[in-house]
C-alpha atoms as a PDB file:
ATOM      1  CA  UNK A   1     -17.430  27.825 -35.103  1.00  0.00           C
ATOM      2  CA  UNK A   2     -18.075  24.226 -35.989  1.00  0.00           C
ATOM      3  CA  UNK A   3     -18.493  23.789 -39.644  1.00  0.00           C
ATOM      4  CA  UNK A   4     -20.131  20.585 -40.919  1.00  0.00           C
ATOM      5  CA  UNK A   5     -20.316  19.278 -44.692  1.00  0.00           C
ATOM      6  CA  UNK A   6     -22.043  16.624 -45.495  1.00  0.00           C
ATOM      7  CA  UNK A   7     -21.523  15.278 -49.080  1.00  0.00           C
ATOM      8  CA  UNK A   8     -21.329  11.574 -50.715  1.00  0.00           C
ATOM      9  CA  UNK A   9     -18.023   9.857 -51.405  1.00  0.00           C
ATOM     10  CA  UNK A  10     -16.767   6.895 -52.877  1.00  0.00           C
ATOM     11  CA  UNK A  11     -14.648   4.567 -51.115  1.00  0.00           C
ATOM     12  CA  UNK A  12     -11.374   3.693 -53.982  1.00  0.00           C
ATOM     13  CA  UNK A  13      -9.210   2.026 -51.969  1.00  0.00           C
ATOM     14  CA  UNK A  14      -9.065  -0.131 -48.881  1.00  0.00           C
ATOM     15  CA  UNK A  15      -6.190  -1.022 -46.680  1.00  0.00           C
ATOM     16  CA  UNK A  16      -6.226  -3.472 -43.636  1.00  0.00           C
ATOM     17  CA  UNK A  17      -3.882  -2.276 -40.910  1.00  0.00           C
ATOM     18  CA  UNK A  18      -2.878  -3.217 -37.340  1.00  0.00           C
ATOM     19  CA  UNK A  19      -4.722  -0.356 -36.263  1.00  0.00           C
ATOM     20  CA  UNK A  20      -7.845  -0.508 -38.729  1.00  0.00           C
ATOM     21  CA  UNK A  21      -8.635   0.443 -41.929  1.00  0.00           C
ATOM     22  CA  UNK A  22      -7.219   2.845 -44.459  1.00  0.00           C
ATOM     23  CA  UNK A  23      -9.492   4.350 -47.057  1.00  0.00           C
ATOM     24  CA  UNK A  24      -9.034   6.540 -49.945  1.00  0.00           C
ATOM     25  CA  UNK A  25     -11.886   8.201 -50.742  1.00  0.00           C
ATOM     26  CA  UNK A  26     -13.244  10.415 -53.877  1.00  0.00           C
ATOM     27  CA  UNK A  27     -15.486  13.175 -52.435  1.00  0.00           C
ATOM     28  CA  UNK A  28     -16.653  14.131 -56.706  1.00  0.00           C
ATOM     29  CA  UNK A  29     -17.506  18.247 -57.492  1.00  0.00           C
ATOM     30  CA  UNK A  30     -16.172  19.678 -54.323  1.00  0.00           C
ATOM     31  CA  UNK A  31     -12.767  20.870 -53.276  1.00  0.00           C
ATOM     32  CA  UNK A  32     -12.109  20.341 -49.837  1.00  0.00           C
ATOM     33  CA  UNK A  33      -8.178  20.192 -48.999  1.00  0.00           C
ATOM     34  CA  UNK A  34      -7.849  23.998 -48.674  1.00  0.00           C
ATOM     35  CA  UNK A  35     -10.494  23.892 -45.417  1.00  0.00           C
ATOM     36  CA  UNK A  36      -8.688  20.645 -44.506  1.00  0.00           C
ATOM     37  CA  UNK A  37      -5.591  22.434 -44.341  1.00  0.00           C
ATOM     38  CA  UNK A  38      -6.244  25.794 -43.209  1.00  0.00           C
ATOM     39  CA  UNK A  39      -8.485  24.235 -40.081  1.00  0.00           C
ATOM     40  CA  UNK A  40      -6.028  21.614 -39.515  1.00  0.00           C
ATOM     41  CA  UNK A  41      -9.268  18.992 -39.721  1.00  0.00           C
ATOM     42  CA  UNK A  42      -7.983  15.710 -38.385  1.00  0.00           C
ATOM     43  CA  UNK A  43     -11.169  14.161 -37.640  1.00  0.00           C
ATOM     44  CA  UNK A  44     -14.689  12.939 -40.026  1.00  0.00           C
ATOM     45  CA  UNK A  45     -17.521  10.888 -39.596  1.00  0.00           C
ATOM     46  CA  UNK A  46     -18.427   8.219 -41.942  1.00  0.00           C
ATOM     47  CA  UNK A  47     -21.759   6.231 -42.633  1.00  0.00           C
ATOM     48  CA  UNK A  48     -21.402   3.451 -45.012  1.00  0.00           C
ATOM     49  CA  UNK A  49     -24.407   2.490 -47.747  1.00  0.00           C
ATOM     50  CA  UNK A  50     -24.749  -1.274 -47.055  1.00  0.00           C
ATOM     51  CA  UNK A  51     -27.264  -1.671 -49.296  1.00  0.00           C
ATOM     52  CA  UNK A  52     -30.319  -3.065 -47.168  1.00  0.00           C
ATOM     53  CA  UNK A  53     -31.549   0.545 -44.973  1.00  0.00           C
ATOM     54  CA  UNK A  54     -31.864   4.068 -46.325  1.00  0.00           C
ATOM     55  CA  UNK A  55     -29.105   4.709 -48.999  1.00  0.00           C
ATOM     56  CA  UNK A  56     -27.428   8.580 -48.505  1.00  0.00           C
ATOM     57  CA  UNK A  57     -28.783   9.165 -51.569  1.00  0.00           C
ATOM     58  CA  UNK A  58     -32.633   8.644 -50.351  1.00  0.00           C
ATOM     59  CA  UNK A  59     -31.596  10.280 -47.290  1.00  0.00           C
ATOM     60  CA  UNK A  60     -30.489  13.441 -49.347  1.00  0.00           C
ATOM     61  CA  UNK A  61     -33.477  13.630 -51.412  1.00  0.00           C
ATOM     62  CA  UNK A  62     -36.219  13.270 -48.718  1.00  0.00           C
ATOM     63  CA  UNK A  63     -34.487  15.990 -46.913  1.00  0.00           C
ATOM     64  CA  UNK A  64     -34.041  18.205 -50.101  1.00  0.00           C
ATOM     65  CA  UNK A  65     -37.980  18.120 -50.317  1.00  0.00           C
ATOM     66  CA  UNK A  66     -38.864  18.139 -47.082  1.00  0.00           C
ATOM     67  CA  UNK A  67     -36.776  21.544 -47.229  1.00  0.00           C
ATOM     68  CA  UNK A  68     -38.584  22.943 -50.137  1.00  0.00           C
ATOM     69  CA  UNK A  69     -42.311  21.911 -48.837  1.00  0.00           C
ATOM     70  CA  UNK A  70     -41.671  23.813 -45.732  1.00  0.00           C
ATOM     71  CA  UNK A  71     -40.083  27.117 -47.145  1.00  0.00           C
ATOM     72  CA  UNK A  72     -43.253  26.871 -49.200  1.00  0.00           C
ATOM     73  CA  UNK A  73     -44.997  26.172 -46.157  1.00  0.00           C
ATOM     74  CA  UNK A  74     -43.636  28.010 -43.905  1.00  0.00           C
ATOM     75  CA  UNK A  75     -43.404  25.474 -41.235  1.00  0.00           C
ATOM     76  CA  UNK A  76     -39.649  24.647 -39.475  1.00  0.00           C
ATOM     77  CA  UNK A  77     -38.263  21.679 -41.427  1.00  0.00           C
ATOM     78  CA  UNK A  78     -38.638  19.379 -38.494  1.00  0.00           C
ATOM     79  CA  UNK A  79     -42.184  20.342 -38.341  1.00  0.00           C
ATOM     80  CA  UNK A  80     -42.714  19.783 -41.835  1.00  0.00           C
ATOM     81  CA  UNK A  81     -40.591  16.878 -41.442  1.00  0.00           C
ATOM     82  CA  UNK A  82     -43.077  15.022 -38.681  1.00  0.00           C
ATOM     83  CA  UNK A  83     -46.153  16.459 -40.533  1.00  0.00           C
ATOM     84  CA  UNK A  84     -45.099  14.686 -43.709  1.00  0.00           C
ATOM     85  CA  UNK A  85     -43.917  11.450 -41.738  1.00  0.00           C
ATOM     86  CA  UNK A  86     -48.383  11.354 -40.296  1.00  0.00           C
ATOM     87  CA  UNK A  87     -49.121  11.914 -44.453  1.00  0.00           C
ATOM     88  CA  UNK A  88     -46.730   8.786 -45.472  1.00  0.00           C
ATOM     89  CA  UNK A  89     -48.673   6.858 -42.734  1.00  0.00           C
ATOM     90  CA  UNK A  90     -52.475   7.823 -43.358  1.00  0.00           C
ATOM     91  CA  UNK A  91     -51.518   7.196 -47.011  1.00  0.00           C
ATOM     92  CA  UNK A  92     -49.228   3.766 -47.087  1.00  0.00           C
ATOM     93  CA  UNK A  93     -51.030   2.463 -43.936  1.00  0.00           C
ATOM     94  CA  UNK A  94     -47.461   1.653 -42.698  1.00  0.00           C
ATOM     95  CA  UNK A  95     -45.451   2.580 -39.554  1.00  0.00           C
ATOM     96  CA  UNK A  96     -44.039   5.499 -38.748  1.00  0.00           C
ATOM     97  CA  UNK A  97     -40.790   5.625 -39.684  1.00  0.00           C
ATOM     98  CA  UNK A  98     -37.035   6.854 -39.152  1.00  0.00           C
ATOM     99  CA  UNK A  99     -35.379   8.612 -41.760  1.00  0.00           C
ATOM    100  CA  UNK A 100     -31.998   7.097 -40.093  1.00  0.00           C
ATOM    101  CA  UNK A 101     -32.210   3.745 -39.994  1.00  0.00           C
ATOM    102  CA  UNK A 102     -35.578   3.200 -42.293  1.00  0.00           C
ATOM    103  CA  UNK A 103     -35.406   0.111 -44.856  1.00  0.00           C
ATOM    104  CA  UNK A 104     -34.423   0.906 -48.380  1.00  0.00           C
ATOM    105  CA  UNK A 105     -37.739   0.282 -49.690  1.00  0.00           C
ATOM    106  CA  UNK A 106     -39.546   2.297 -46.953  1.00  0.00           C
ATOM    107  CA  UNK A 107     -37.445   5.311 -48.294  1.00  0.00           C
ATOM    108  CA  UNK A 108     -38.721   4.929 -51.462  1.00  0.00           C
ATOM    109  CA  UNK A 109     -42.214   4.880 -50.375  1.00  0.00           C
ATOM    110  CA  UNK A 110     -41.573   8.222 -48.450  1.00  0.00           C
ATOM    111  CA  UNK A 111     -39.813  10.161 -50.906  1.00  0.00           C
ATOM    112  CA  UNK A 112     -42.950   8.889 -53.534  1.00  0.00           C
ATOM    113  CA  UNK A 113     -45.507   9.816 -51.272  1.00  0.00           C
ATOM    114  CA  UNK A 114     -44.119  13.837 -50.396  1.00  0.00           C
ATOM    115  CA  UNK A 115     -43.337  13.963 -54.204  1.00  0.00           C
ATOM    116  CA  UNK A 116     -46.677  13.239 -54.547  1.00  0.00           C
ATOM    117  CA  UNK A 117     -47.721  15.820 -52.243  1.00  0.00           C
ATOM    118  CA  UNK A 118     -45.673  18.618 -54.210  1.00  0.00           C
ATOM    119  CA  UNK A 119     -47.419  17.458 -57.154  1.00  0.00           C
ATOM    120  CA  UNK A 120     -50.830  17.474 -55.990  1.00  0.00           C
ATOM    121  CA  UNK A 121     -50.184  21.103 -53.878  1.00  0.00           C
ATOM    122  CA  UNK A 122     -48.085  23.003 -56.970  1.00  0.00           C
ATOM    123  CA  UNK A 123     -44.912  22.640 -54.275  1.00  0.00           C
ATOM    124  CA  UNK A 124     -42.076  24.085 -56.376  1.00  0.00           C
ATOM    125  CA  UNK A 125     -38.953  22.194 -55.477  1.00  0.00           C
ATOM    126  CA  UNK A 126     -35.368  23.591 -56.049  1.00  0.00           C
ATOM    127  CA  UNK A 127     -34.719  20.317 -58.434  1.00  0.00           C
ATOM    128  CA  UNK A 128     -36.687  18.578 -60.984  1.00  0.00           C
ATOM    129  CA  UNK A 129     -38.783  15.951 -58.708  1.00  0.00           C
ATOM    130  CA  UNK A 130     -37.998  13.661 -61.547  1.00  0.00           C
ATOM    131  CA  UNK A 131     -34.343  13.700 -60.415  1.00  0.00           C
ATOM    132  CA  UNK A 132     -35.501  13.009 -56.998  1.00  0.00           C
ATOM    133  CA  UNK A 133     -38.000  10.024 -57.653  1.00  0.00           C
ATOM    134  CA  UNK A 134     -37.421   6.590 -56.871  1.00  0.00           C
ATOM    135  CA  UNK A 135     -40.420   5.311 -58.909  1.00  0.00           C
ATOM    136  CA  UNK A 136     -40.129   7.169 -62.099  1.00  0.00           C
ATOM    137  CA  UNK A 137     -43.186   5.197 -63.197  1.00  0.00           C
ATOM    138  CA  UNK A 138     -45.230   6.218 -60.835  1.00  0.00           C
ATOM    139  CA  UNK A 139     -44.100  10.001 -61.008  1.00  0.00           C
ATOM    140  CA  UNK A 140     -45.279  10.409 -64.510  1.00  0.00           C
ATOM    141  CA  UNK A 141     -48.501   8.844 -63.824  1.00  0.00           C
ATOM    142  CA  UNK A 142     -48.451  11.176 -60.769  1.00  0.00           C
ATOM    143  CA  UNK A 143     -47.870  14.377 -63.177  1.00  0.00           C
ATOM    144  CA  UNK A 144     -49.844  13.286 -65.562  1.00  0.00           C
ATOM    145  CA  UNK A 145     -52.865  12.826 -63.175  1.00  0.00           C
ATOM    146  CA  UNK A 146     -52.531  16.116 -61.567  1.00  0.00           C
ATOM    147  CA  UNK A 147     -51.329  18.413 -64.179  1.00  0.00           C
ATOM    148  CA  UNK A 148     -47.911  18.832 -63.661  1.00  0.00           C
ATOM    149  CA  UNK A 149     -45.156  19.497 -66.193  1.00  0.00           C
ATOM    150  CA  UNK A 150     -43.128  15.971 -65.588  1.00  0.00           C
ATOM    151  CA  UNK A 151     -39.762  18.403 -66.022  1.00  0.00           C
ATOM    152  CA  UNK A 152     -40.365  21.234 -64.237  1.00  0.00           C
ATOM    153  CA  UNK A 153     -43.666  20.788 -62.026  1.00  0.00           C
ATOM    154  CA  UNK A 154     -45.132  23.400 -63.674  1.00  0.00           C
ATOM    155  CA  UNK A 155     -49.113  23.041 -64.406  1.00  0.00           C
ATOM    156  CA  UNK A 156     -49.164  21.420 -67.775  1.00  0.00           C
ATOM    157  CA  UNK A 157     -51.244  19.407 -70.739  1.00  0.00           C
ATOM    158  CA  UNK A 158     -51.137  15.980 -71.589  1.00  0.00           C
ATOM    159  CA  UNK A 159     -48.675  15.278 -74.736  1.00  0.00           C
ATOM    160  CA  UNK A 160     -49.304  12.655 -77.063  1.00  0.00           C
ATOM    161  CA  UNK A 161     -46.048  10.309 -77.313  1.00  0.00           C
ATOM    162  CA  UNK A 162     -47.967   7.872 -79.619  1.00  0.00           C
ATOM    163  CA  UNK A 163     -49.448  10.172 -82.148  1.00  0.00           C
ATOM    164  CA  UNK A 164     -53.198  10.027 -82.293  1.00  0.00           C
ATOM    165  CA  UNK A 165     -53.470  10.075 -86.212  1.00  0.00           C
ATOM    166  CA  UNK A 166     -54.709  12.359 -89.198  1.00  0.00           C
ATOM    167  CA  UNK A 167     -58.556  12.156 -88.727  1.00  0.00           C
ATOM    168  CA  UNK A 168     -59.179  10.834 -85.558  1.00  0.00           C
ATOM    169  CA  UNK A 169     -60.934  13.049 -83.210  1.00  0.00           C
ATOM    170  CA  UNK A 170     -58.837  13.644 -79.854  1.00  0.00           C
ATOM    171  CA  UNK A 171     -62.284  14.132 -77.903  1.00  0.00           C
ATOM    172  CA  UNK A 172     -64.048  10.632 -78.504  1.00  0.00           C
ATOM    173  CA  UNK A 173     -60.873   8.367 -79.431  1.00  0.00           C
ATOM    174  CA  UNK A 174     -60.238   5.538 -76.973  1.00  0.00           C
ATOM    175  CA  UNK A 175     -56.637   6.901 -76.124  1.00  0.00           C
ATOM    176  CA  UNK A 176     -55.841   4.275 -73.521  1.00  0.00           C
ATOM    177  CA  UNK A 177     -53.161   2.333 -74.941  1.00  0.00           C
ATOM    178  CA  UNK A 178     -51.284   5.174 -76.043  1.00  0.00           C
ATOM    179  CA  UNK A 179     -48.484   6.604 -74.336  1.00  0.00           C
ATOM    180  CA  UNK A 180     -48.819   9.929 -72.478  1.00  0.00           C
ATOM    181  CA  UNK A 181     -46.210  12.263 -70.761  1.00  0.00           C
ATOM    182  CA  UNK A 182     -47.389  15.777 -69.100  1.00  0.00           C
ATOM    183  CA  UNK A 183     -45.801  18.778 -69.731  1.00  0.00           C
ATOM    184  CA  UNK A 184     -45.748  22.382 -69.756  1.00  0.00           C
ATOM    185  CA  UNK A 185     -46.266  24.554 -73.100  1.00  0.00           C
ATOM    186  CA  UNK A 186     -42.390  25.552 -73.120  1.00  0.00           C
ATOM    187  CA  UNK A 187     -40.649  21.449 -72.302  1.00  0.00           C
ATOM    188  CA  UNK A 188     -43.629  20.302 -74.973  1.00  0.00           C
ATOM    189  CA  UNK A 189     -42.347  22.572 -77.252  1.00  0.00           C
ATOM    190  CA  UNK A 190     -38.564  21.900 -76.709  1.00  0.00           C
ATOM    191  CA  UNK A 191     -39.906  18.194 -77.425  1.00  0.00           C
ATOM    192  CA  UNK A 192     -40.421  18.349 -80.516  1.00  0.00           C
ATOM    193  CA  UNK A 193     -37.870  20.739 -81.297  1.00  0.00           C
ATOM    194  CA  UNK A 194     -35.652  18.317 -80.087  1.00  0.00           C
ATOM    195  CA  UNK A 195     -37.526  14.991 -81.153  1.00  0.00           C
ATOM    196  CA  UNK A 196     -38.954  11.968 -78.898  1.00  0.00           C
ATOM    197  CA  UNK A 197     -35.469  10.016 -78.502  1.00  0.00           C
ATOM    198  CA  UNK A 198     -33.113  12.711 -77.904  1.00  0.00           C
ATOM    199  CA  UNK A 199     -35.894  14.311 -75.614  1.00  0.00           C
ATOM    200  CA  UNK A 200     -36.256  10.917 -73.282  1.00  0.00           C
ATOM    201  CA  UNK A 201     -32.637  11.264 -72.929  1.00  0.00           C
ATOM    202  CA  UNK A 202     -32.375  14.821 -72.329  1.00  0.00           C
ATOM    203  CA  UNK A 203     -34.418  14.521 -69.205  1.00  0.00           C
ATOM    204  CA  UNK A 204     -34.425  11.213 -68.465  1.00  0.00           C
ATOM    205  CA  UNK A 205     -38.779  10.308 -68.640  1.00  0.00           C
ATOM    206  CA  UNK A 206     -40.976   8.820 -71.112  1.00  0.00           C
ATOM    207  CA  UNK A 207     -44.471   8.071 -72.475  1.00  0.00           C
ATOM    208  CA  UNK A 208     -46.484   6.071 -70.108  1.00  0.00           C
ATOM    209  CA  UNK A 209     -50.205   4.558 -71.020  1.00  0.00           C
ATOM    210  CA  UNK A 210     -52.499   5.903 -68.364  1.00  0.00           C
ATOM    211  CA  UNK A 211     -56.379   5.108 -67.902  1.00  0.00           C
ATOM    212  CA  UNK A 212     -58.408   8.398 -66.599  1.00  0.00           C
ATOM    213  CA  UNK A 213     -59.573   7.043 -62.984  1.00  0.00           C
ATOM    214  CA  UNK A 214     -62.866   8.855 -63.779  1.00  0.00           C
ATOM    215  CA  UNK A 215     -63.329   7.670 -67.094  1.00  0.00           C
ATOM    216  CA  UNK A 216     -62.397   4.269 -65.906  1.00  0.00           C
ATOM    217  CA  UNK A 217     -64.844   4.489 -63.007  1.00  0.00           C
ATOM    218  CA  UNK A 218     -67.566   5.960 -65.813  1.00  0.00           C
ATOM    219  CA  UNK A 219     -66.909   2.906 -68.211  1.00  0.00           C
ATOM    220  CA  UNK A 220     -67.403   0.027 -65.624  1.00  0.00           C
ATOM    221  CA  UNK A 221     -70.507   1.563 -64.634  1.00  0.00           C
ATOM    222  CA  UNK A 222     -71.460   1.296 -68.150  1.00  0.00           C
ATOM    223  CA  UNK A 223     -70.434  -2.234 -69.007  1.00  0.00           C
ATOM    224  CA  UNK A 224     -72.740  -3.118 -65.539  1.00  0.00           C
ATOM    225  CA  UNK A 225     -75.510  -1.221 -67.145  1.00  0.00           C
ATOM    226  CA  UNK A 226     -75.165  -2.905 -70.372  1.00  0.00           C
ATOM    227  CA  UNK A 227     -74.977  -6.409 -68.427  1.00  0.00           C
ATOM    228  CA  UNK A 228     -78.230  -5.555 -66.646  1.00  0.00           C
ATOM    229  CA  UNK A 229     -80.052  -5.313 -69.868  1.00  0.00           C
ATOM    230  CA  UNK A 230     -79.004  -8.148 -71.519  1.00  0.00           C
ATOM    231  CA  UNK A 231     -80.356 -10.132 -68.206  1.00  0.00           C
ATOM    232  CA  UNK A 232     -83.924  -8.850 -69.101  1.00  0.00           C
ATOM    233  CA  UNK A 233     -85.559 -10.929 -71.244  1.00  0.00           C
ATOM    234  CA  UNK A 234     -88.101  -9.911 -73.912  1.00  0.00           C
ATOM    235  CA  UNK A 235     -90.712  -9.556 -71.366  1.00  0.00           C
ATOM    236  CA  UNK A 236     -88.858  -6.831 -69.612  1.00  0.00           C
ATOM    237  CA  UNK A 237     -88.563  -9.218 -66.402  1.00  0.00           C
ATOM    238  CA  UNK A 238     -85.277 -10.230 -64.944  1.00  0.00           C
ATOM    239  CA  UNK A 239     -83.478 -13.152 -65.132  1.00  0.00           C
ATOM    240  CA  UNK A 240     -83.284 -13.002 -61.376  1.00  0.00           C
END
């Protein structure tokens, strides 16, 4: 049997010799010398992060949700993986592209765009998809737009980071330049059991200001109505 691990180390020494390189490496939570031993493993493979394509790290978590889209699915996760690969390119208008030797930024694109997906679908994943994001940014906006807890993915309400004030009424104030976060009943109640700052750095997110497409799209069309009037004169004629 041929057993395979795959995990991320850190390099913590380096040794020129006549015949190549040494390294010491720190592979962190797992202990391995007891397999190493006991299958008298001589032999690994290595792939080194240079910093310019796909890091391990993106490679890990595009593959940890491409896993849990298709057991929610149902599809193989090869399937799921090309199917999602056709999404990232109807949606980003860029090339397809190869989760082994993509660019960095590419990766990031990808792993926003399925997250995205989850979002938008009610995909549970096995992991926060805040842990997973490369654009935590845009994955609050993303949860906030469609619902979803920002923790957990679970369907939520908007929360209020920048409190709306005694007296003001929620359903008519302009709420635009105050900062939002959505989240489910129980992580908006551990919120302010816990308090805004020690919250943020619980799990890691934070208020964002976020304009309703719909009521953005609804107050344009307004301000062009309001510009049309004041080009008619007295006479009701236009200035046109």
């Amino acid at each position: 049997m041929v057993i395979r691990v795959y995990k991320t180390a850190e390099i913590l020494k380096v040794r020129k010799t006549a015949n190549g390189t040494d390294l010491i490496i720190n592979v962190p939570d797992r202990s391995l010398a007891d397999s190493i031993y006991d299958k008298s493993i001589r032999h690994t493979e290595c792939r080194f992060d240079d910093g310019r394509s796909i890091s391990i790290e993106q490679r890990k978590k595009a593959y940890a949700t491409i896993r849990d889209i298709s057991i929610w699915t149902g599809y193989l996760p090869e399937e799921q993986k090309e199917w999602l690969k056709y999404l990232y390119i109807i949606r980003t208008g860029r090339p397809y592209l190869s989760l082994g030797n993509c660019s960095m930024d590419e990766a990031r694109e990808f792993i926003s765009t399925i997250l995205e997906y989850a979002l938008e679908e009610g995909i549970p994943l096995s992991e926060p998809g805040v842990q997973r994001s490369e654009d935590i940014g845009r994955y609050l906006y993303a949860c906030i737009k469609n619902k979803k807890c920002a923790i957990c993915g679970k369907p939520g309400e908007i929360h209020h980071v920048d409190a709306i004030g005694m007296g003001n009424d929620r359903r008519k104030l302009d709420d635009r330049d105050h900062r939002k976060i959505c989240l489910c009943r129980e992580h908006h109640t551990i919120s302010h059991q816990k308090g805004r700052i020690a919250f943020e750095r619980m799990y890691h997110v934070y208020g964002i200001k976020y304009d309703d497409p719909v009521r953005k799209k609804l107050t344009e069309d307004f301000e062009n109505l309001e510009e049309n009037y004041e080009s008619v004169d007295s006479n009701g004629t236009s200035d046109g």
